[in-house]
C-alpha atoms as a PDB file:
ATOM      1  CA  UNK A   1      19.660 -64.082 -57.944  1.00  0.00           C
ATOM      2  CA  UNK A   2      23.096 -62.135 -57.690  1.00  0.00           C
ATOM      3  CA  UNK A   3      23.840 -58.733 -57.653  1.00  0.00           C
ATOM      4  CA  UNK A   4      24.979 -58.304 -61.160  1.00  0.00           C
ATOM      5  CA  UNK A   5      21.307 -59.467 -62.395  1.00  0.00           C
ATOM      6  CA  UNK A   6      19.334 -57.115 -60.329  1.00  0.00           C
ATOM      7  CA  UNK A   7      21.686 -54.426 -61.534  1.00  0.00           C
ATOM      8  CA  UNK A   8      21.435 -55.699 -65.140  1.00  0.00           C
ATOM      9  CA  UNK A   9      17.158 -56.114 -64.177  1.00  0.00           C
ATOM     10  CA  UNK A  10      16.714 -52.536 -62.809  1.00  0.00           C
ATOM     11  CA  UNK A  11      18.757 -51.095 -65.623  1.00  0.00           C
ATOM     12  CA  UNK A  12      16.666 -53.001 -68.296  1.00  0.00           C
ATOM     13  CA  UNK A  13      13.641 -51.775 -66.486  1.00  0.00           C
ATOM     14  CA  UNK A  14      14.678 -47.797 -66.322  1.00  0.00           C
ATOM     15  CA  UNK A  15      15.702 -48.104 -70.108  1.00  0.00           C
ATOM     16  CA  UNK A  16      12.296 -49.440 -70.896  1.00  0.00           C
ATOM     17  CA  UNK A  17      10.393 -46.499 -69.046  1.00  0.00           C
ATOM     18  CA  UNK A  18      12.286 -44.478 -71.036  1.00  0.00           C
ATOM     19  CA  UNK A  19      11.477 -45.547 -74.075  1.00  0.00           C
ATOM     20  CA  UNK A  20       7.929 -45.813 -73.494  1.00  0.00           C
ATOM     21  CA  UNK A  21       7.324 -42.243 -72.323  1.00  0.00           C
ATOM     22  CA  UNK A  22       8.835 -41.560 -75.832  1.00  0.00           C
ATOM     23  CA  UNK A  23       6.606 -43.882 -77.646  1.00  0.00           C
ATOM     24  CA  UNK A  24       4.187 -43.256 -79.820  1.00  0.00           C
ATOM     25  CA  UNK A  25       1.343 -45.896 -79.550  1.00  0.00           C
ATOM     26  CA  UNK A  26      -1.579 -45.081 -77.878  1.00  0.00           C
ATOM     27  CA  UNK A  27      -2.277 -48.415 -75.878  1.00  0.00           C
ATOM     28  CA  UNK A  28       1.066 -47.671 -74.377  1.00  0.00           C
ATOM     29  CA  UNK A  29       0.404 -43.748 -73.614  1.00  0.00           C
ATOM     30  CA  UNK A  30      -3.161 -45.195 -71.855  1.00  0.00           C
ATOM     31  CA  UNK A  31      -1.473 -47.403 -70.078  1.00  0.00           C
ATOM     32  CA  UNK A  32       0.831 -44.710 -68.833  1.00  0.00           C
ATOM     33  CA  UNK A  33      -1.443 -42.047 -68.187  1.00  0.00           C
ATOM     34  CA  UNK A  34      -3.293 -44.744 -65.956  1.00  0.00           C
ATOM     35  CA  UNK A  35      -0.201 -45.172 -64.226  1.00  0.00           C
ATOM     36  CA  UNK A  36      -0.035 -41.882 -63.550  1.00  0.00           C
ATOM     37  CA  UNK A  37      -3.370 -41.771 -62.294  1.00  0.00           C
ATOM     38  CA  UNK A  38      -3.072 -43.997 -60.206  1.00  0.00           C
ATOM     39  CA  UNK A  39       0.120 -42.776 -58.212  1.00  0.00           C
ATOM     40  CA  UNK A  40      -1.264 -39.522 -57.703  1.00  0.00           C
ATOM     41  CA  UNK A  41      -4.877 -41.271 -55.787  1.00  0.00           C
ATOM     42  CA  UNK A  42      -2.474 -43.351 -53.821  1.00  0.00           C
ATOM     43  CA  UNK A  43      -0.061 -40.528 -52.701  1.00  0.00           C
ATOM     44  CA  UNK A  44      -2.886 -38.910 -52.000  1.00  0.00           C
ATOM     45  CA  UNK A  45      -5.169 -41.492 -50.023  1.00  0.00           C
ATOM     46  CA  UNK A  46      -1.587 -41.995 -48.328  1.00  0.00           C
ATOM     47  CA  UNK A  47      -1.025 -38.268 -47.590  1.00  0.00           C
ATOM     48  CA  UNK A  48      -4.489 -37.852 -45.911  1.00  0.00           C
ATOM     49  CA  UNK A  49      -3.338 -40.971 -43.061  1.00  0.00           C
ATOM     50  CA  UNK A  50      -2.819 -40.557 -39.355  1.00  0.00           C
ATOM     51  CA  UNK A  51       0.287 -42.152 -39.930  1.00  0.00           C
ATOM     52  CA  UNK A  52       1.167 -39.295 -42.639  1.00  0.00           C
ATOM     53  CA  UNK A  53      -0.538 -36.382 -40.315  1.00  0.00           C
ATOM     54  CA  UNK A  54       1.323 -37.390 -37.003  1.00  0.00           C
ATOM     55  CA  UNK A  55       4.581 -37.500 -39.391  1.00  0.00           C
ATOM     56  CA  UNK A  56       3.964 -33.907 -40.682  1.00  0.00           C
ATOM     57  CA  UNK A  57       3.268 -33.047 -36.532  1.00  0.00           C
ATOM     58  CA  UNK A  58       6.590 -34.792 -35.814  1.00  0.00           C
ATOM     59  CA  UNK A  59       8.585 -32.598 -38.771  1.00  0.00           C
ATOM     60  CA  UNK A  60       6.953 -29.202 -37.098  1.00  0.00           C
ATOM     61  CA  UNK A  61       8.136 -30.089 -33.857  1.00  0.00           C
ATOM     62  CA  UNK A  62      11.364 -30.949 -34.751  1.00  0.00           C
ATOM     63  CA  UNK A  63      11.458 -27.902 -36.642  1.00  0.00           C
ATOM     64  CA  UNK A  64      10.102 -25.448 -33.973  1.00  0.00           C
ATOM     65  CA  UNK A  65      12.936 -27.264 -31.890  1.00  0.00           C
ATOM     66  CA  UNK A  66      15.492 -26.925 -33.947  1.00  0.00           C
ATOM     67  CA  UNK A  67      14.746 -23.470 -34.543  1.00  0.00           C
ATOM     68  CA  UNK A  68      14.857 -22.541 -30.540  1.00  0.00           C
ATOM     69  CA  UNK A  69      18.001 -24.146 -30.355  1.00  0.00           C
ATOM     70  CA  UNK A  70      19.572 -21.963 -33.339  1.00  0.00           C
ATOM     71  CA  UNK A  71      18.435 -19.175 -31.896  1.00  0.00           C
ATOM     72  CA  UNK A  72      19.666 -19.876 -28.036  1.00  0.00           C
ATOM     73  CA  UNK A  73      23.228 -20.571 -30.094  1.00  0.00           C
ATOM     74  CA  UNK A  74      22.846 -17.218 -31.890  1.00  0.00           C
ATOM     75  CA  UNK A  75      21.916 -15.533 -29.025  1.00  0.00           C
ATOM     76  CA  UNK A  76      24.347 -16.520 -27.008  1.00  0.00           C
ATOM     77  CA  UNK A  77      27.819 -15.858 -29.690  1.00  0.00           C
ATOM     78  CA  UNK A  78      26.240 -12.628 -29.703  1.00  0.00           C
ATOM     79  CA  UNK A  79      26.461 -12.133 -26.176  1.00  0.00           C
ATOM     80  CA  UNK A  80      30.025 -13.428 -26.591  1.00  0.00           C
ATOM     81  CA  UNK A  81      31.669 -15.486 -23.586  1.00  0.00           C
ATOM     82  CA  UNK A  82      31.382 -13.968 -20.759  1.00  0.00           C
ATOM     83  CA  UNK A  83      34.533 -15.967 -19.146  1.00  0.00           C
ATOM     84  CA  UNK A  84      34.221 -17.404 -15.572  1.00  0.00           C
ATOM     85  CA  UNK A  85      31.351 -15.666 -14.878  1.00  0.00           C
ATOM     86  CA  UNK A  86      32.963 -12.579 -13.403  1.00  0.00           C
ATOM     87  CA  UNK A  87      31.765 -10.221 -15.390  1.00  0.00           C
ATOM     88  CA  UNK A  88      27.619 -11.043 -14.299  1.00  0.00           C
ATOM     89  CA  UNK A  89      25.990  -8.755 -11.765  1.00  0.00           C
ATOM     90  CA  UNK A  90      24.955  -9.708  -8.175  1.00  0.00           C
ATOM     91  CA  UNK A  91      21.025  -9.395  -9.308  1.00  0.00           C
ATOM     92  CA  UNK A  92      22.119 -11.756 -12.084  1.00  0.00           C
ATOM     93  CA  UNK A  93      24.257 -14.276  -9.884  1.00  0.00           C
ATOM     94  CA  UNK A  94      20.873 -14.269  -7.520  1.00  0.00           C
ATOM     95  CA  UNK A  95      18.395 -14.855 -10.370  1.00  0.00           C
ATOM     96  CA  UNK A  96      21.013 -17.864 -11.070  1.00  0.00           C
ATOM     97  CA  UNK A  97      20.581 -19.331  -7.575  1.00  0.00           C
ATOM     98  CA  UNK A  98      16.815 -18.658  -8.122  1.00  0.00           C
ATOM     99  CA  UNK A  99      16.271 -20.286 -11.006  1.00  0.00           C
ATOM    100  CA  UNK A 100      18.021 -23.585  -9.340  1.00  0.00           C
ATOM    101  CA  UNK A 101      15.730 -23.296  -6.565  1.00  0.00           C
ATOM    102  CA  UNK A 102      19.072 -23.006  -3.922  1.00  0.00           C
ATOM    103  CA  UNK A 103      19.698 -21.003  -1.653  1.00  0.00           C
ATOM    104  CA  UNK A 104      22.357 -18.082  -2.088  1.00  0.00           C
ATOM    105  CA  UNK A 105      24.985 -19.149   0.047  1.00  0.00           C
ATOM    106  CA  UNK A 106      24.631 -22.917  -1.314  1.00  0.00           C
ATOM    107  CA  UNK A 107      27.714 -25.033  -1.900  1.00  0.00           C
ATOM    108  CA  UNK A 108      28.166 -26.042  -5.960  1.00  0.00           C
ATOM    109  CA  UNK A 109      27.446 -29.682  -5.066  1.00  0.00           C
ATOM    110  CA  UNK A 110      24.087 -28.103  -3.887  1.00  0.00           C
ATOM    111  CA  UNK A 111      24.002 -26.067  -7.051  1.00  0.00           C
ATOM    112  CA  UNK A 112      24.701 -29.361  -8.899  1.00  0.00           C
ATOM    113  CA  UNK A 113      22.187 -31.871  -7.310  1.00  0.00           C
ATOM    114  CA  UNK A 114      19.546 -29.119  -8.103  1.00  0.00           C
ATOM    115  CA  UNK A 115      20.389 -28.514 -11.756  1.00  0.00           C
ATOM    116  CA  UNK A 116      20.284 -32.906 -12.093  1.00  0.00           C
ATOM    117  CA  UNK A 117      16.629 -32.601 -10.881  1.00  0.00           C
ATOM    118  CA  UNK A 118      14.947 -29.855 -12.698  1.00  0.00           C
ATOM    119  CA  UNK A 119      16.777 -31.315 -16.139  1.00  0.00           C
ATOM    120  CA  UNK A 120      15.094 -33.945 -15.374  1.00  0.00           C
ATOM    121  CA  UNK A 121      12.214 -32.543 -14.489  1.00  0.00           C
ATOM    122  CA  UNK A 122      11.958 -30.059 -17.507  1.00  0.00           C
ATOM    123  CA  UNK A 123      13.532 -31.946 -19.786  1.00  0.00           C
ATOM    124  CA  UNK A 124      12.392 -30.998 -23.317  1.00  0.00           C
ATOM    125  CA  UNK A 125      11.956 -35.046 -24.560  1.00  0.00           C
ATOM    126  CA  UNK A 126       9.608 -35.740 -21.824  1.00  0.00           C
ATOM    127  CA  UNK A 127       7.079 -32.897 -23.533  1.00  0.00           C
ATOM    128  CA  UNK A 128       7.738 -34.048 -27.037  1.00  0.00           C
ATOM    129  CA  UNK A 129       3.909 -35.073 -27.865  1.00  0.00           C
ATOM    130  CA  UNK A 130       2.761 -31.698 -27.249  1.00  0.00           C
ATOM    131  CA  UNK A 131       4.554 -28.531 -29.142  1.00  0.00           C
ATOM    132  CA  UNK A 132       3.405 -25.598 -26.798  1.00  0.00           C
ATOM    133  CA  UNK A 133       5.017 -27.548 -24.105  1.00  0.00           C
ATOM    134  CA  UNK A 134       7.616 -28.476 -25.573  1.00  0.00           C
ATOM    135  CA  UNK A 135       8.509 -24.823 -26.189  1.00  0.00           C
ATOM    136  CA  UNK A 136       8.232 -23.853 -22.969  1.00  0.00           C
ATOM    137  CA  UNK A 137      10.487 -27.100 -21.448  1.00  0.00           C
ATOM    138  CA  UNK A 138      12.989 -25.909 -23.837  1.00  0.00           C
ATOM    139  CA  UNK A 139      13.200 -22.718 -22.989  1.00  0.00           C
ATOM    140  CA  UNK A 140      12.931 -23.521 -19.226  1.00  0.00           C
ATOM    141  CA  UNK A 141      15.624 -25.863 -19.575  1.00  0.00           C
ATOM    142  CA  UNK A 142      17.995 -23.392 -21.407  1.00  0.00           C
ATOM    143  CA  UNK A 143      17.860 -20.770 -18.702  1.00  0.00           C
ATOM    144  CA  UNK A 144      18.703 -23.659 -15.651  1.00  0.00           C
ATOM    145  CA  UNK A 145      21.418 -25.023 -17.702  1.00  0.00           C
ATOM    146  CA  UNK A 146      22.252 -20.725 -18.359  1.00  0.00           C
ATOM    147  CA  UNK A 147      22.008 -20.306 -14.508  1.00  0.00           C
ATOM    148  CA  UNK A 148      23.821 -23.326 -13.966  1.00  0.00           C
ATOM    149  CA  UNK A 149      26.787 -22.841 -16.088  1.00  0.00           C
ATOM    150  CA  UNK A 150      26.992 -19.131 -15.083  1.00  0.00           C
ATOM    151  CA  UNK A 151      27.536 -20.545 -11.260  1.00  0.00           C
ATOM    152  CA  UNK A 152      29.856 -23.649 -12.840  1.00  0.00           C
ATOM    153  CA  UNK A 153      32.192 -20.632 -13.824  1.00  0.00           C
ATOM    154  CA  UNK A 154      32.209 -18.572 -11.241  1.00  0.00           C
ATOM    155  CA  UNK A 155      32.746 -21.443  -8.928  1.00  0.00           C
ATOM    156  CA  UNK A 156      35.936 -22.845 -11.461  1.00  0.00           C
ATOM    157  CA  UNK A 157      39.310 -21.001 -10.581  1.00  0.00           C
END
């Protein structure tokens, strides 16, 4: 069948519904009503599956992701940028080299190799089945790539 007969098919079909929820004989307002009926015990047998619940679970997630991210990005225009770093504090710069689990004095290939293995470590995607820790991998892998960046640009020229 080509295209220009399931066009002509579906259009047919749409003008028909119309017409019939317009119509005034009864066997054809039962038969609607039944339709009707019968859509709403479906979309509801279908909204009670664990295929339906673990899609809801998957929107929230995504959603309580989404929603850290938005606010790391808001937080961090309204911190402004800071610029190669030179403006951060020497507790700061230290928390930095904590938080990458290097020493202080460590060279930014050092730096570098570290931030690789806690991202993968902490990455948020490999806590995606449960929310609470998916919060926390996201937040913990905000503040090492944070730290990381902060010593990227103080490292840069």
């Amino acid at each position: 069948m080509g295209i220009g007969k399931r066009l002509w098919n579906v259009a047919r079909a749409n003008v028909s519904d119309f017409s019939s929820a317009f119509s005034l004989d009864p066997e054809v307002r039962e038969r609607r009503r039944l339709d009707d009926e019968l859509e709403r015990e479906v979309a509801k047998e279908v909204a009670d599956t664990i295929g339906a619940k673990a899609g809801r679970r998957a929107r929230r997630v995504a959603s309580k992701a989404e929603d850290a991210w938005e606010r790391a990005f808001e937080e961090a225009r309204a911190r402004g940028r800071r610029g190669a770093g030179a403006s951060a504090s020497a507790s700061e710069i230290e928390g930095w080299y904590r938080t990458l689990e290097v020493p202080a004095d460590a060279d930014f290939a050092t730096v570098r190799k570290s931030y690789r293995r806690l991202v993968a470590k902490y990455h948020p995607d490999k806590y995606a089945a449960d929310p609470e820790k998916y919060a926390a991998a996201t937040e913990v892998a905000r503040k090492i790539t944070t730290a990381y960046n902060g010593l990227k640009a103080m490292s840069e020229p």
